[in-house]
Protein backbone atom coordinates (compact mmCIF):
# COMPACT_ATOMS: atom_id res chain seq x y z
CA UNK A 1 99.01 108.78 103.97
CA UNK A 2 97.62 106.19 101.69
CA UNK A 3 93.67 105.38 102.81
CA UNK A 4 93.68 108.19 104.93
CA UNK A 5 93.80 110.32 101.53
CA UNK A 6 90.63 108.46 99.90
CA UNK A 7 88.23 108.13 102.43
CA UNK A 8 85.90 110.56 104.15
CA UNK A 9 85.64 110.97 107.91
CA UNK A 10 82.48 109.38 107.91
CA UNK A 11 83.71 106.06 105.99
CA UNK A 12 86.83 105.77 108.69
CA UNK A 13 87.21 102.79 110.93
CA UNK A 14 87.15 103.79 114.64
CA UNK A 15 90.06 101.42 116.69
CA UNK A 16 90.33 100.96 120.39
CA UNK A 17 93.63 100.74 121.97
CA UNK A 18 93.01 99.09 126.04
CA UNK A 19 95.50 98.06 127.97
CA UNK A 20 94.37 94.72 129.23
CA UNK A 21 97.10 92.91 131.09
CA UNK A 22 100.78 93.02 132.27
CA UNK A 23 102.33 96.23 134.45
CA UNK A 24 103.66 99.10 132.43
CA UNK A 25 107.24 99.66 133.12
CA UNK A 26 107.75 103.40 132.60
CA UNK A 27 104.68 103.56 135.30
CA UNK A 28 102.67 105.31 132.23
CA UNK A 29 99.51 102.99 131.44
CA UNK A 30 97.78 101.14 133.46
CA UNK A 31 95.15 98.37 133.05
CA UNK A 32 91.93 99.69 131.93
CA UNK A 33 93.44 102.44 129.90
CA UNK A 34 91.63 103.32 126.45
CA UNK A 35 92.97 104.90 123.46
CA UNK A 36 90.98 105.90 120.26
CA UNK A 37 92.44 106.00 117.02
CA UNK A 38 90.46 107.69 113.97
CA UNK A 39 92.73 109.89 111.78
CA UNK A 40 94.51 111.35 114.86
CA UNK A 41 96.50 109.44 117.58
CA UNK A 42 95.09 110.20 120.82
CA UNK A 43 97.58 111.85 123.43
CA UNK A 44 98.80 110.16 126.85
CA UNK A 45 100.32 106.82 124.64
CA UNK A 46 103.94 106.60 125.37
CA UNK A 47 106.39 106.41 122.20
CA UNK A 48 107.01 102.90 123.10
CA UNK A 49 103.40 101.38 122.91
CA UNK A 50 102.61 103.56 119.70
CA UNK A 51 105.29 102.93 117.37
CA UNK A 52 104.78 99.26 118.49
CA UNK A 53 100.83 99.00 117.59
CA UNK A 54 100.52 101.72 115.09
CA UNK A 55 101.04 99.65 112.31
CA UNK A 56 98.54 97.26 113.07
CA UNK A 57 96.15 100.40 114.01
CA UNK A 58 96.67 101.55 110.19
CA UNK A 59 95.93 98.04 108.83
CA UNK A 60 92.48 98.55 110.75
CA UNK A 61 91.58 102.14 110.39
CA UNK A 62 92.35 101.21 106.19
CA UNK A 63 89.82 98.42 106.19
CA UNK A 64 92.42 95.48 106.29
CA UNK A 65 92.07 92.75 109.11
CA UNK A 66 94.14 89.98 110.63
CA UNK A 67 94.13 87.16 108.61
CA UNK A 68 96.02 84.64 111.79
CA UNK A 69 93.63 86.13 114.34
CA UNK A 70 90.20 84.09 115.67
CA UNK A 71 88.66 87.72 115.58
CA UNK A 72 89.75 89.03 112.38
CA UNK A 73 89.53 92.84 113.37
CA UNK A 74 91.17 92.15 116.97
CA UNK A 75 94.56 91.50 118.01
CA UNK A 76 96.95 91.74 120.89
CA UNK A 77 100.56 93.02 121.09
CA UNK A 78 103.18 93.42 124.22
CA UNK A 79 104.56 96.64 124.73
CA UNK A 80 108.22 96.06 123.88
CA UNK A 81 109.76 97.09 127.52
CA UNK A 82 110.39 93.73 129.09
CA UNK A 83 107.80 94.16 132.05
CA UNK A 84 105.48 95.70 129.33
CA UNK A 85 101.51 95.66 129.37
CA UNK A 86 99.76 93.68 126.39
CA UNK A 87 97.79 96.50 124.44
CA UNK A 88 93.97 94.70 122.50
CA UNK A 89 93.94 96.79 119.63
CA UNK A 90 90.16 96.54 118.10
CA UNK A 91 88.38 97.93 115.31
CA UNK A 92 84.84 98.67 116.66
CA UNK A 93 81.68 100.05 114.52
């Protein structure tokens, strides 16, 4: 569990999930769609899209940031189906 051990629920990061461009191939997400993450993963986010972003999620929720990103606490990532959508993952105050 690692940071999610040490810190209180009051001292964890808040991250947005939104699906922001690209049509989802399973027919599952569409643009717009929001997903929080605090120490929970919210429900409705197919398998696919969360093992792809949940290890950038953890790097946020943990306090770490992107070092190659312009924003350093926002990134995006393609869902790995081929017609995927490209999921903004953000950690927000």
């Amino acid at each position: 569990m690692g940071c999610f051990l040490k810190l209180e629920e009051e001292e964890m990061a808040k991250v947005i999930v939104k699906a922001i461009e690209g049509e989802c191939q399973g027919g599952f997400h569409k643009i717009g769609d929001e997903f929080e993450f605090t120490r929970t993963s919210p429900g409705g986010l197919c398998l696919g899209a969360l093992g792809t972003i949940l290890p950038y999620v953890r790097v946020l929720l943990c306090g770490g940031e992107f070092r190659w990103a312009p924003q350093k606490t926002k990134t995006r990532i393609h869902c790995p189906d081929p017609k995927g959508i490209v999921l903004e993952i953000e950690k927000v105050e």
